[in-house]
PDB file of N, CA and C in Angstrom:
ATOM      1  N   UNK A   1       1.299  66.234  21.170  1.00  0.00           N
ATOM      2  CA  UNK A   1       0.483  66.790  20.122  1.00  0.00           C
ATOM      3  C   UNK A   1       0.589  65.948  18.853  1.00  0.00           C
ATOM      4  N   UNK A   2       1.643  65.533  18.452  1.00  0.00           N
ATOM      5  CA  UNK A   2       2.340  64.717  17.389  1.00  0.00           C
ATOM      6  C   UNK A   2       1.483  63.489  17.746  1.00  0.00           C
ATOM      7  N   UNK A   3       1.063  62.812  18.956  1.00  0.00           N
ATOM      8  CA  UNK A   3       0.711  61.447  18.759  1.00  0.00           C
ATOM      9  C   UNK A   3      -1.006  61.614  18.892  1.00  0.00           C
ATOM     10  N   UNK A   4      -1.266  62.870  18.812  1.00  0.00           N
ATOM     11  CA  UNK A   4      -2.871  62.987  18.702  1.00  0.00           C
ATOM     12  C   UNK A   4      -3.221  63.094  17.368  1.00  0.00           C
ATOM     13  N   UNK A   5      -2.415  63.841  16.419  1.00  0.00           N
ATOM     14  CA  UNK A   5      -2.543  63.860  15.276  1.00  0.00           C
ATOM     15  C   UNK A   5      -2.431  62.636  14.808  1.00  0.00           C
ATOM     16  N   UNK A   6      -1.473  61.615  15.361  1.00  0.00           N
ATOM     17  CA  UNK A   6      -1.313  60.697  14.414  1.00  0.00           C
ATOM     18  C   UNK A   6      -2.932  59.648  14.622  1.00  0.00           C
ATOM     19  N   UNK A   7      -3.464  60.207  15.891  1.00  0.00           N
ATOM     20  CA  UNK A   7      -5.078  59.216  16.288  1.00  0.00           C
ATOM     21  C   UNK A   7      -5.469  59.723  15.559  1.00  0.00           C
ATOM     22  N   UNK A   8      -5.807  60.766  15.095  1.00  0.00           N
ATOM     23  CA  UNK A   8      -7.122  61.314  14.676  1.00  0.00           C
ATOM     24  C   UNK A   8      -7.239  60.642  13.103  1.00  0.00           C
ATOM     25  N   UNK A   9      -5.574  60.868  12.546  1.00  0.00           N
ATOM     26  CA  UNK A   9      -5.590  60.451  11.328  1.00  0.00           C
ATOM     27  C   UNK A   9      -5.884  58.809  11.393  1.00  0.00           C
ATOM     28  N   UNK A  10      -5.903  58.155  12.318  1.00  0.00           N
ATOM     29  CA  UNK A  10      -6.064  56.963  11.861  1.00  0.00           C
ATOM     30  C   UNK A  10      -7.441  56.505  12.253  1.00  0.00           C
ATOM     31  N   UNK A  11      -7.891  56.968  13.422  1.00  0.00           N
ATOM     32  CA  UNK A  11      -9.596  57.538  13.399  1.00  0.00           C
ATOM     33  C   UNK A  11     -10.285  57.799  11.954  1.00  0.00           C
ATOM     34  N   UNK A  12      -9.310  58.706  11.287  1.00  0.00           N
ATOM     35  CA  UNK A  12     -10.111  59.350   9.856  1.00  0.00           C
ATOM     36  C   UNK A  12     -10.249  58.177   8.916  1.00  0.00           C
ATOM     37  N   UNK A  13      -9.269  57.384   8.819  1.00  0.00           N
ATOM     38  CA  UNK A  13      -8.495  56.412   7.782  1.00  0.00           C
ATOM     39  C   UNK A  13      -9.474  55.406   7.836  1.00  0.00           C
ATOM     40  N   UNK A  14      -9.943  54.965   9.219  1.00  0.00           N
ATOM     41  CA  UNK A  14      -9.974  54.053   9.737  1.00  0.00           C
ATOM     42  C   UNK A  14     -12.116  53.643   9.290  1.00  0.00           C
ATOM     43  N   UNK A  15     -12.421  54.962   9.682  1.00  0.00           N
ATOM     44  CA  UNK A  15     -13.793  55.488   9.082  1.00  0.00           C
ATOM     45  C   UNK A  15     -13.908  55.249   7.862  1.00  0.00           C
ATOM     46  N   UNK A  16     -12.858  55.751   6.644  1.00  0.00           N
ATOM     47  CA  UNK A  16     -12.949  55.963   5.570  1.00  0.00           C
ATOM     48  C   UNK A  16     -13.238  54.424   4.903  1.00  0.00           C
ATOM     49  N   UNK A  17     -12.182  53.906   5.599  1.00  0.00           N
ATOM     50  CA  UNK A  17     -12.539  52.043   5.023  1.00  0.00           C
ATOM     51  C   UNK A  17     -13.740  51.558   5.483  1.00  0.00           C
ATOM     52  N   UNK A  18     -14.074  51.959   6.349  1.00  0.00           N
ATOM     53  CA  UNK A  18     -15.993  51.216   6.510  1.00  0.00           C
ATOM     54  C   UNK A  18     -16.308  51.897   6.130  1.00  0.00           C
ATOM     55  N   UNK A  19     -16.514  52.772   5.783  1.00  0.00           N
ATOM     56  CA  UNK A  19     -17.534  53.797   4.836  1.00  0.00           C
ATOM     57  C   UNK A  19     -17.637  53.142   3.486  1.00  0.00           C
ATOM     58  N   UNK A  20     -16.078  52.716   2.985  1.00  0.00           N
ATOM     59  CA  UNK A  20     -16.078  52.309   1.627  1.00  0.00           C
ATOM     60  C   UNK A  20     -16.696  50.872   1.789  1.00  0.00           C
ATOM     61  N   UNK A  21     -15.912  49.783   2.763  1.00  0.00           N
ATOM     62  CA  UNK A  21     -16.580  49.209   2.945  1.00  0.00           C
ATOM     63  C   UNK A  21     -17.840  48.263   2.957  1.00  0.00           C
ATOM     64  N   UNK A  22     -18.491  48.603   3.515  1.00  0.00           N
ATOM     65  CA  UNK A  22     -20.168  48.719   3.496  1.00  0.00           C
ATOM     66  C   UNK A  22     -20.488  48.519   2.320  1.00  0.00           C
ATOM     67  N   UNK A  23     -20.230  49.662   1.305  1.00  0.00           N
ATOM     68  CA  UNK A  23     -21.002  50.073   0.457  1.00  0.00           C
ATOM     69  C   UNK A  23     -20.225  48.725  -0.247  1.00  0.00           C
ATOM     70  N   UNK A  24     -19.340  48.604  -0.620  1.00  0.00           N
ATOM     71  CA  UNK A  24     -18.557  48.012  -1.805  1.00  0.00           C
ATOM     72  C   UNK A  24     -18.543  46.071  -1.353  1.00  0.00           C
ATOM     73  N   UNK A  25     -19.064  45.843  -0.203  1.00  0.00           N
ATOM     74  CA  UNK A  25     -19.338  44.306   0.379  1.00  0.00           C
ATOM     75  C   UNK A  25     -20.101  43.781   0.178  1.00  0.00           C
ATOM     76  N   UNK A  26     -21.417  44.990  -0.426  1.00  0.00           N
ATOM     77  CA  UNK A  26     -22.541  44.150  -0.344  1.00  0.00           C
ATOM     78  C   UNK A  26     -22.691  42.880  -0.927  1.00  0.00           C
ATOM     79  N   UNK A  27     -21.828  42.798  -1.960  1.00  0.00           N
ATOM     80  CA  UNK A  27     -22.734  41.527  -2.921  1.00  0.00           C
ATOM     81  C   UNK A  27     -21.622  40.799  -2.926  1.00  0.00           C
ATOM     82  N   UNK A  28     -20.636  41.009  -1.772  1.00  0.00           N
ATOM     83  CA  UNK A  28     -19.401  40.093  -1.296  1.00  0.00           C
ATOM     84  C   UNK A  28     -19.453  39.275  -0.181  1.00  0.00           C
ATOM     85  N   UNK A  29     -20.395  38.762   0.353  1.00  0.00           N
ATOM     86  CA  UNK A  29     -20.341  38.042   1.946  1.00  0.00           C
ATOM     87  C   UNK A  29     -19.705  37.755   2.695  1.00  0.00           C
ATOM     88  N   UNK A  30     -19.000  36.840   1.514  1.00  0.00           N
ATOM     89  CA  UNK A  30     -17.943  36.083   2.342  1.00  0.00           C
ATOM     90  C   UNK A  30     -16.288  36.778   2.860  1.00  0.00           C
ATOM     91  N   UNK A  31     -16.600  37.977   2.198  1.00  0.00           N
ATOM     92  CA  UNK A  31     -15.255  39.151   2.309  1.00  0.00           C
ATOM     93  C   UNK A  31     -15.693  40.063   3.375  1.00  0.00           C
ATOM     94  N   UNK A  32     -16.848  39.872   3.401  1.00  0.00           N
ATOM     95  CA  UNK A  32     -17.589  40.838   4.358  1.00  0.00           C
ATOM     96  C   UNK A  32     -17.681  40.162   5.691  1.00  0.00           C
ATOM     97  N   UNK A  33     -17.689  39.122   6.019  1.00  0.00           N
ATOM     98  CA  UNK A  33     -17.830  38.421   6.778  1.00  0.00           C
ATOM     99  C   UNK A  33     -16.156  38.004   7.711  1.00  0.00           C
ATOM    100  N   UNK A  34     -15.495  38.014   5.879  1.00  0.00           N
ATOM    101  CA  UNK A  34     -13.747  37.246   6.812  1.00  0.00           C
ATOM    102  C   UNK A  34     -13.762  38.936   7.704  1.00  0.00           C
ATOM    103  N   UNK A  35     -13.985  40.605   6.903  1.00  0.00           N
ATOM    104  CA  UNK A  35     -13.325  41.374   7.344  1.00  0.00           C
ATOM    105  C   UNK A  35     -14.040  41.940   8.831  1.00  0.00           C
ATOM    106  N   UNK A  36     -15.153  41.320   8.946  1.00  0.00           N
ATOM    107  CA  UNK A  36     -15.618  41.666  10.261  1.00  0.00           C
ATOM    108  C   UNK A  36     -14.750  40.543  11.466  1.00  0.00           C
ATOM    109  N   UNK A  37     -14.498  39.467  10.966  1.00  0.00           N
ATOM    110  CA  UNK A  37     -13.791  38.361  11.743  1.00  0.00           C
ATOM    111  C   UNK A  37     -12.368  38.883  11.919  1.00  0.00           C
ATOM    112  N   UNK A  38     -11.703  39.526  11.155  1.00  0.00           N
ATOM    113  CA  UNK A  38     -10.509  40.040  11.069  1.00  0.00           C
ATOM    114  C   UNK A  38     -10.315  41.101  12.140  1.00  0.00           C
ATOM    115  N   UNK A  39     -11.698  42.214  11.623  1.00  0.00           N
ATOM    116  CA  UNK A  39     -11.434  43.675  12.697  1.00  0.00           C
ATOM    117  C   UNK A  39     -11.377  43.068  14.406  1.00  0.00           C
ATOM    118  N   UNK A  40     -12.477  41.655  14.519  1.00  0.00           N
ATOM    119  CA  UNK A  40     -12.701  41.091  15.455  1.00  0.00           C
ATOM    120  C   UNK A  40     -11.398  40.619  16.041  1.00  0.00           C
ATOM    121  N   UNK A  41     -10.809  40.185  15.350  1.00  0.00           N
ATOM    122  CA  UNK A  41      -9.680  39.895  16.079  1.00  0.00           C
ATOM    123  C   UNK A  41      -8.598  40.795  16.103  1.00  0.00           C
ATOM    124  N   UNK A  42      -8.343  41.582  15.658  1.00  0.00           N
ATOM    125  CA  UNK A  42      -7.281  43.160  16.070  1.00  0.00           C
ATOM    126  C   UNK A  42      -7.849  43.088  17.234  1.00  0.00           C
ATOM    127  N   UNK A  43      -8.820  43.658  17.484  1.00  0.00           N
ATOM    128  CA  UNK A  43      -9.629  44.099  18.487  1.00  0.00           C
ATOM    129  C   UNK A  43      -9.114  43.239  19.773  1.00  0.00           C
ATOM    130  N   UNK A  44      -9.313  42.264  19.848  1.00  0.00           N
ATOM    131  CA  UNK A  44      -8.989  41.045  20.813  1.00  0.00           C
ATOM    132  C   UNK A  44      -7.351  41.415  21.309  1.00  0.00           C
ATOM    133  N   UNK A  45      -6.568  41.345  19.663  1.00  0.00           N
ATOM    134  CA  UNK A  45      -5.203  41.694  20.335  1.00  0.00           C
ATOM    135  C   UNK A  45      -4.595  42.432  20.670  1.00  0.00           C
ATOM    136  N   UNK A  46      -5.486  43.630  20.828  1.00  0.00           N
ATOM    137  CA  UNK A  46      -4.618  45.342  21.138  1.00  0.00           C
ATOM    138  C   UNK A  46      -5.568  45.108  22.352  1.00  0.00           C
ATOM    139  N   UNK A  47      -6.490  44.168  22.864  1.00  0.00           N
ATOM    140  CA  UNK A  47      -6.867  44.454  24.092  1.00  0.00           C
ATOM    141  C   UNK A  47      -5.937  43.068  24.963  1.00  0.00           C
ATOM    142  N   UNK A  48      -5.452  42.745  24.296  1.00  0.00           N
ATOM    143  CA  UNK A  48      -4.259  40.959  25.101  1.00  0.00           C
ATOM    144  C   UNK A  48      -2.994  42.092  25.415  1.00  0.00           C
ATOM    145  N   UNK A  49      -2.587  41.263  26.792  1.00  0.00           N
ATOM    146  CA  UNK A  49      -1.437  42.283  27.614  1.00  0.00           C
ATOM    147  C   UNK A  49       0.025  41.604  26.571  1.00  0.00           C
ATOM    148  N   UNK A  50       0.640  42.737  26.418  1.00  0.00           N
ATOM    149  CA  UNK A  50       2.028  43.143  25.479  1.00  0.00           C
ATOM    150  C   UNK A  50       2.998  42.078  26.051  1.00  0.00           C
ATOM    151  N   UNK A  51       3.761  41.814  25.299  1.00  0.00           N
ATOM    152  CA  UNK A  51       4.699  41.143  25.054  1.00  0.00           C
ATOM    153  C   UNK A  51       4.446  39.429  24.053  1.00  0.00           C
ATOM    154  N   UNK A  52       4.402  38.292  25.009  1.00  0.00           N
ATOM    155  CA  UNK A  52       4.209  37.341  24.908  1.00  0.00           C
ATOM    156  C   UNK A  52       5.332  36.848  23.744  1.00  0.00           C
ATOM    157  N   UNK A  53       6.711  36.949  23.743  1.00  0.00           N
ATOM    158  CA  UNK A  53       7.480  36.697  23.473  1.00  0.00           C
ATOM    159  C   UNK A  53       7.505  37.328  21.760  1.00  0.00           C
ATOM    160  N   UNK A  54       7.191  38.388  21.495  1.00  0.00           N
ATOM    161  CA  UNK A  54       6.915  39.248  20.343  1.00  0.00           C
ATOM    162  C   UNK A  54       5.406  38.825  19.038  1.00  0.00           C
ATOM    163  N   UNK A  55       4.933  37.895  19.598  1.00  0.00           N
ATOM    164  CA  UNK A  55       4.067  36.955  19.234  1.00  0.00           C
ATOM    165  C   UNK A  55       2.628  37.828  18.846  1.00  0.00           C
ATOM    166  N   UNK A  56       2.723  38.406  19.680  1.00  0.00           N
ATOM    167  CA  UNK A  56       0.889  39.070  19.620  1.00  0.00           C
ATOM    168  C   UNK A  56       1.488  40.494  18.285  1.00  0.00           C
ATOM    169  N   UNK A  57       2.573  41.113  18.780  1.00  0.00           N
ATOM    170  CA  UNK A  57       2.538  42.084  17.888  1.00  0.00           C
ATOM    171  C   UNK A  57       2.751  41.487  16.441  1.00  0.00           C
ATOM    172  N   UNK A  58       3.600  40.182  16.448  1.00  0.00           N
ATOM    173  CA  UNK A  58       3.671  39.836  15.008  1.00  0.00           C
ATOM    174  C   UNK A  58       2.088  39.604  14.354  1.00  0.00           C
ATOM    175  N   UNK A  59       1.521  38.945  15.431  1.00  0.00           N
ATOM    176  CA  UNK A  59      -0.019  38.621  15.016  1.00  0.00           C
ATOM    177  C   UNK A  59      -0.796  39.505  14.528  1.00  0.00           C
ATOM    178  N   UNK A  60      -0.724  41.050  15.178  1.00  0.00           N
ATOM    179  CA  UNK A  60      -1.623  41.916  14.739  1.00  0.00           C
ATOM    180  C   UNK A  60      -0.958  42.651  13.696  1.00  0.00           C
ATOM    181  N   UNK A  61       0.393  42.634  13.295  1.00  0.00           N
ATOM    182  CA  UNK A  61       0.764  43.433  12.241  1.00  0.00           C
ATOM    183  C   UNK A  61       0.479  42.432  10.927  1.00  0.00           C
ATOM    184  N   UNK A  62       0.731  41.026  11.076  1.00  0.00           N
ATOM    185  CA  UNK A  62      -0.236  40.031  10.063  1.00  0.00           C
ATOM    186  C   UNK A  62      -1.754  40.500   9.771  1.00  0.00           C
ATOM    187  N   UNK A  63      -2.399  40.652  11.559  1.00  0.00           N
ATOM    188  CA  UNK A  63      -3.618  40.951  10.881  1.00  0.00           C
ATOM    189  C   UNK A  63      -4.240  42.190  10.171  1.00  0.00           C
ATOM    190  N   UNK A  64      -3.356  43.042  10.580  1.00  0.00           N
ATOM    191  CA  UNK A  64      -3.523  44.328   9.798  1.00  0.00           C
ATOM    192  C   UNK A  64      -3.358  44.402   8.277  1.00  0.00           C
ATOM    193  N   UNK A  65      -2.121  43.327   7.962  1.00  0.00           N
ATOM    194  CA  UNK A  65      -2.361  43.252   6.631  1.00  0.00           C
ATOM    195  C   UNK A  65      -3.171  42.586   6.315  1.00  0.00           C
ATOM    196  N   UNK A  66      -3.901  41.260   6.642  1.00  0.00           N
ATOM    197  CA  UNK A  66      -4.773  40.573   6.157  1.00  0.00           C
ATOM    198  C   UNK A  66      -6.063  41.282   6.036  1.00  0.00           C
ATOM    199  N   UNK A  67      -5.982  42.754   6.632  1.00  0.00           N
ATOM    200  CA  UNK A  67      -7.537  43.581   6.634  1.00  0.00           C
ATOM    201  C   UNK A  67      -7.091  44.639   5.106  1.00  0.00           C
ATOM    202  N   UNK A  68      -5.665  44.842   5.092  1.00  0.00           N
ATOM    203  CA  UNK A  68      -5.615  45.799   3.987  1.00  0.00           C
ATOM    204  C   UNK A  68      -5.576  44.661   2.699  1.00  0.00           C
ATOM    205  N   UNK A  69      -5.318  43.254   2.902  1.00  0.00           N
ATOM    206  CA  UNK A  69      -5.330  42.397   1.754  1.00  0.00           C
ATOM    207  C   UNK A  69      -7.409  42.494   1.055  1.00  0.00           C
ATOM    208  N   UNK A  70      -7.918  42.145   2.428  1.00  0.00           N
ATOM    209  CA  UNK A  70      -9.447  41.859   2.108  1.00  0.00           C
ATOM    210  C   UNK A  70      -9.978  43.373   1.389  1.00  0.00           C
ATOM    211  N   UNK A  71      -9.800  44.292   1.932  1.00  0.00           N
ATOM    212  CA  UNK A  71     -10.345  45.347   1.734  1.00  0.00           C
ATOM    213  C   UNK A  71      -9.818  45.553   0.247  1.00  0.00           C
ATOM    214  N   UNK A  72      -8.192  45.293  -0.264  1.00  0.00           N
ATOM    215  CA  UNK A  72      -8.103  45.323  -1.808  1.00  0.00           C
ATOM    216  C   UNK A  72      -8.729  44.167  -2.790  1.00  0.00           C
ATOM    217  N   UNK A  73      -8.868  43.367  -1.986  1.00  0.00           N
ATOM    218  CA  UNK A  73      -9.954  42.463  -2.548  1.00  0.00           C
ATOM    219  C   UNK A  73     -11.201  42.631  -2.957  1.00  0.00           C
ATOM    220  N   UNK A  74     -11.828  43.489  -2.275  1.00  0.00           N
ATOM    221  CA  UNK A  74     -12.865  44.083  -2.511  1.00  0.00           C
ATOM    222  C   UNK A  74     -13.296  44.576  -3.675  1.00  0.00           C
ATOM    223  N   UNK A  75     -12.274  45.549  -3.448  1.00  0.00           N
ATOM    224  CA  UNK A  75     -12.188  47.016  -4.444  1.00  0.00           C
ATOM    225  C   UNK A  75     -11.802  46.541  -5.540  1.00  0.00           C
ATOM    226  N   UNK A  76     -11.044  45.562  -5.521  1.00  0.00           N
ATOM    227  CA  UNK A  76     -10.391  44.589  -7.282  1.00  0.00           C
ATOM    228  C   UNK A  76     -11.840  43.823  -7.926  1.00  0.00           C
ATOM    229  N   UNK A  77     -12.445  43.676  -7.093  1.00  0.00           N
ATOM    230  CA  UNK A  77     -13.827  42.952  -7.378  1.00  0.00           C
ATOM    231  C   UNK A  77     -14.514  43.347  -7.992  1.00  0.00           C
ATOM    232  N   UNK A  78     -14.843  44.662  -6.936  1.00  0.00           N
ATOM    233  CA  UNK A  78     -15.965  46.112  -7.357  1.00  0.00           C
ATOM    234  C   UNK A  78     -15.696  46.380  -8.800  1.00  0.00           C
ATOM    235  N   UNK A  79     -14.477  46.608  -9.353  1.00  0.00           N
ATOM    236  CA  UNK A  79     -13.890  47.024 -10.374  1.00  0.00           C
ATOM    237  C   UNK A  79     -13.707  46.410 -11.753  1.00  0.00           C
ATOM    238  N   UNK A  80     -13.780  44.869 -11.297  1.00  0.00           N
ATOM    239  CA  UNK A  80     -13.887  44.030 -12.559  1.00  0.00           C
ATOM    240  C   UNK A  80     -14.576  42.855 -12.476  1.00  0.00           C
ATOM    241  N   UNK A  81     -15.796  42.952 -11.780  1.00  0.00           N
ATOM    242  CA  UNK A  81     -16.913  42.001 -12.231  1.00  0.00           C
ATOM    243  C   UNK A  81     -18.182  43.206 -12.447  1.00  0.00           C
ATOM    244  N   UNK A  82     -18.017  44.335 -12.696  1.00  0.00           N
ATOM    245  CA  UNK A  82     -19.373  45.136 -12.807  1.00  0.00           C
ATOM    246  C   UNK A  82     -19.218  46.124 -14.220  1.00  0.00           C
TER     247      UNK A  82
END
């Protein structure tokens, strides 16, 4: 039950940043562009088989931050060029 809750919340979380997203990329391309290349590659590595000498998980916990780096990038943008 504990590890459904923890999907849903990250289902919710997970929505909430493309929602913001979207809206807040528009007149960012090139942020918009790295963070679709970014989700693209999570994607790739939660579907690559586990282990590989701790390598893939270091990779995707890098890329996870490199999606929460872009996404504050964003929002630092949104905030002080308008």
């Amino acid at each position: 039950m504990k590890r459904l809750f923890v999907l849903v919340l990250a289902i919710a979380l997970a929505a909430f940043y493309a929602g913001t997203l979207t809206v807040s990329a528009e007149n960012q391309p090139h942020m918009r562009a790295a963070m679709e290349h970014l989700q693209a590659a999570k994607a790739e590595l939660e579907k690559a088989e586990a282990d590989k000498g701790g390598h893939r998980e270091a990779a995707l916990k890098a890329t996870n931050e490199a999606i929460g780096h872009v996404h504050e990038g964003i929002e630092f943008a949104n905030k002080h060029h308008h």
